[in-house]
Protein backbone atom coordinates (compact mmCIF):
# COMPACT_ATOMS: atom_id res chain seq x y z
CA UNK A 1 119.79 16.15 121.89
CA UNK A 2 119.35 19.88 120.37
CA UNK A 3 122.69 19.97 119.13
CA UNK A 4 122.35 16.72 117.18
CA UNK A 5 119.84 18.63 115.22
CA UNK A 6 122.29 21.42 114.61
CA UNK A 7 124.93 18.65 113.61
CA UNK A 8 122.47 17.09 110.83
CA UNK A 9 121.39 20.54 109.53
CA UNK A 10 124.97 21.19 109.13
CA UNK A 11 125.31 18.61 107.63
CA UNK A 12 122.16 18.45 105.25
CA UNK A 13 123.63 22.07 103.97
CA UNK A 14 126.69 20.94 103.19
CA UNK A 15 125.59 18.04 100.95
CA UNK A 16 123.42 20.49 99.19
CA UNK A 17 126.25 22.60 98.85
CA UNK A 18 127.92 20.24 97.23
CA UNK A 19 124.76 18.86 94.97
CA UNK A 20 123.88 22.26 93.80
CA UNK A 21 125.80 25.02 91.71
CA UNK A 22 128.14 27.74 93.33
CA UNK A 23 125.85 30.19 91.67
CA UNK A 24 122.44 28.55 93.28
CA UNK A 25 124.51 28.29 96.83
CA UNK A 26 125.57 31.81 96.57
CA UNK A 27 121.48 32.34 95.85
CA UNK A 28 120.45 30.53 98.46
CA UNK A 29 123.19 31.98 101.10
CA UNK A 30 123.88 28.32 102.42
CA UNK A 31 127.32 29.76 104.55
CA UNK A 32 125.43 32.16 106.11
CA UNK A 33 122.86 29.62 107.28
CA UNK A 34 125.57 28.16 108.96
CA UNK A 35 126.03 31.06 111.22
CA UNK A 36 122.00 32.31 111.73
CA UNK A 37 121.78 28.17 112.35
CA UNK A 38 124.48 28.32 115.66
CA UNK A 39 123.36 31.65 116.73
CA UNK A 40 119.72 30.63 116.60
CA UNK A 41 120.72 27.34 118.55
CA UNK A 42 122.77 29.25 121.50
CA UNK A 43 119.67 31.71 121.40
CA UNK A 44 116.50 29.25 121.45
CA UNK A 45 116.79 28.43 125.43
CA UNK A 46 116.07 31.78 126.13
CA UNK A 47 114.30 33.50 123.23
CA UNK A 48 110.74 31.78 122.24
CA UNK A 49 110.95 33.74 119.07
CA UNK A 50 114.42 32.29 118.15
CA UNK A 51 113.19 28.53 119.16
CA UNK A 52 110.14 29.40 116.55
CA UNK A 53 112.40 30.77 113.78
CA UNK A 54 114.87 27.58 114.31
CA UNK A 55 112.18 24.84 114.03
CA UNK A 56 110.93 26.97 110.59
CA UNK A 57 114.96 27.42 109.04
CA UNK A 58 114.92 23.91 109.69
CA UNK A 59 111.72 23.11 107.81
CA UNK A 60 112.99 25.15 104.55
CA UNK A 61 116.67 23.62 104.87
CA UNK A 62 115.01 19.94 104.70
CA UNK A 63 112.51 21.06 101.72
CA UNK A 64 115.38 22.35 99.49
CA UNK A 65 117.77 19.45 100.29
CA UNK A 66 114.54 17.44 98.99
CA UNK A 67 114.43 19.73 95.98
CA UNK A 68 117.82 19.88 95.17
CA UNK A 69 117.85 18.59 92.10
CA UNK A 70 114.44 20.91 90.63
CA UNK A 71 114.85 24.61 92.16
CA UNK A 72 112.94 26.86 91.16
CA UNK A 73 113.19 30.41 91.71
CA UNK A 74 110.52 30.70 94.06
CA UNK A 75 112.44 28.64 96.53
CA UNK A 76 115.57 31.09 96.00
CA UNK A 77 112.63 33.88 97.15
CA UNK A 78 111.47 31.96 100.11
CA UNK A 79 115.08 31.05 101.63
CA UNK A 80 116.26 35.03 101.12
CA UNK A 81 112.88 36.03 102.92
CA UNK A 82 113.02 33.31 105.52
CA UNK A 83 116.94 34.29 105.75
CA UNK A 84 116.18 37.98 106.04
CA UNK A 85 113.36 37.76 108.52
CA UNK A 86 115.55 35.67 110.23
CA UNK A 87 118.74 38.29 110.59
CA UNK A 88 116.12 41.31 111.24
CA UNK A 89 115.00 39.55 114.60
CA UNK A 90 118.39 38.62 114.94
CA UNK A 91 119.75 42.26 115.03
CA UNK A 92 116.88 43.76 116.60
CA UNK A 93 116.68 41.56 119.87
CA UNK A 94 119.63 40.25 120.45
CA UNK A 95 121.76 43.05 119.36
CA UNK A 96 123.74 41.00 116.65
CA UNK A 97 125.66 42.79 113.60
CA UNK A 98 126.40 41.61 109.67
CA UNK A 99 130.17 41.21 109.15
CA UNK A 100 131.76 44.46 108.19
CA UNK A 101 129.00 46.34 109.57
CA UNK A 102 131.57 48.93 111.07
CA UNK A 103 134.18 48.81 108.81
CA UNK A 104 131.36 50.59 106.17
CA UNK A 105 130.10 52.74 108.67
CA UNK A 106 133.07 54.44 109.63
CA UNK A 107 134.77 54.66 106.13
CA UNK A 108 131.69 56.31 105.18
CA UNK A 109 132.31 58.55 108.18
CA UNK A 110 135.85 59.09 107.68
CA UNK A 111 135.44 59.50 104.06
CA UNK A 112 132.86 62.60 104.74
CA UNK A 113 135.21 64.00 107.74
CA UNK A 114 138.32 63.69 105.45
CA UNK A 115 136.72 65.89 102.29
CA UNK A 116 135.61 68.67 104.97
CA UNK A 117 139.45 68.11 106.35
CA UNK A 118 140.86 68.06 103.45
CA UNK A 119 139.04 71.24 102.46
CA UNK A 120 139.49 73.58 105.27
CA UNK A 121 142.92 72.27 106.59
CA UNK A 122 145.00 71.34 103.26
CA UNK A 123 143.14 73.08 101.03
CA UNK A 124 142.81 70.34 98.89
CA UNK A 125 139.92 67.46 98.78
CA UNK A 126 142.22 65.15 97.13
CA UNK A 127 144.29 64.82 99.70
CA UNK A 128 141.50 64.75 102.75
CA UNK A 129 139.42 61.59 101.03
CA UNK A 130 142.24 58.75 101.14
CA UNK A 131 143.43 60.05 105.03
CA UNK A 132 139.77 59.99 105.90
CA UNK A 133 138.90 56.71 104.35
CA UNK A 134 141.97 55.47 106.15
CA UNK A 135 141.28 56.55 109.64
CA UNK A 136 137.61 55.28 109.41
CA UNK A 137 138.69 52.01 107.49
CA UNK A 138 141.42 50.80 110.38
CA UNK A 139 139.16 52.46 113.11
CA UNK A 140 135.90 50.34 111.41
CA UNK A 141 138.19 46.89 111.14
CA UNK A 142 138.92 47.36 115.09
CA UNK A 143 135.23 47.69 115.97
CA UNK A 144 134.32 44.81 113.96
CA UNK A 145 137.10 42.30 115.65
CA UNK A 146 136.20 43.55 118.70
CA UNK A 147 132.28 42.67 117.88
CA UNK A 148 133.82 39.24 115.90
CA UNK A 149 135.55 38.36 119.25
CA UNK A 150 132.52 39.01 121.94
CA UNK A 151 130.24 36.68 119.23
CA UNK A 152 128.26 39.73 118.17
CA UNK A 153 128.55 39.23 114.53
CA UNK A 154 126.26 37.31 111.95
């Protein structure tokens, strides 16, 4: 019966994907509903928090497909607060990551390691930055398939 409703809100999004502009579904981050909408589902048995947060993404999904035609930019606010809220419970109690999350962390890292590198052991920063960004950017794109394949990622 639960999954029904995660059928028609899937559904409801992508018939106000379709009704709406690229630019207002970009604004209203209706593919990444998608995913907080199936995480939130395989999280509401356990989580009372999660159940809580589904019933209210639910709410706001139906209200804009009602809107659809009149937006206004205080329902672009609301979705990217409820959306936000959302995600920060999301990562914070269940442990989940944003896509790329790694993959910026450790080019950032590698970046920073490659300068020093590139300073002390080539003598030359130019040369240290791209092997740094390198290292951190295939070492970053590991960690995040890894987290992709265990269902850790947003």
């Amino acid at each position: 019966m639960e999954h029904q409703r995660v059928e028609k809100l899937n559904t409801i999004l992508e018939e106000l994907k379709n009704t709406v502009d690229e630019k207002a579904a970009k604004k209203l981050g209706l593919d990444k509903c998608k995913r907080i909408i199936e995480k939130l589902y395989s999280f509401s048995s356990d989580c009372e928090e999660c159940d809580r947060r589904f019933n209210e993404i639910e709410k706001q999904i139906i209200q804009l497909f009602e809107k659809r035609n009149v937006l206004e930019e205080n329902d672009f606010k609301q979705q990217k607060q409820i959306i936000s809220s959302i995600i920060s419970h999301l990562q914070k109690q269940h442990k989940l990551i944003p896509s790329g999350y790694y993959m910026s962390l450790f080019i950032s890292i590698g970046s920073s390691l490659g300068v020093v590198f590139g300073f002390l052991i080539f003598d030359n920063i130019a040369l240290g930055l791209p092997i740094g960004i390198g290292i951190g950017a295939a070492i970053g794109a590991s960690f995040d398939e890894d987290a992709k394949k265990k269902g850790l990622t947003l």
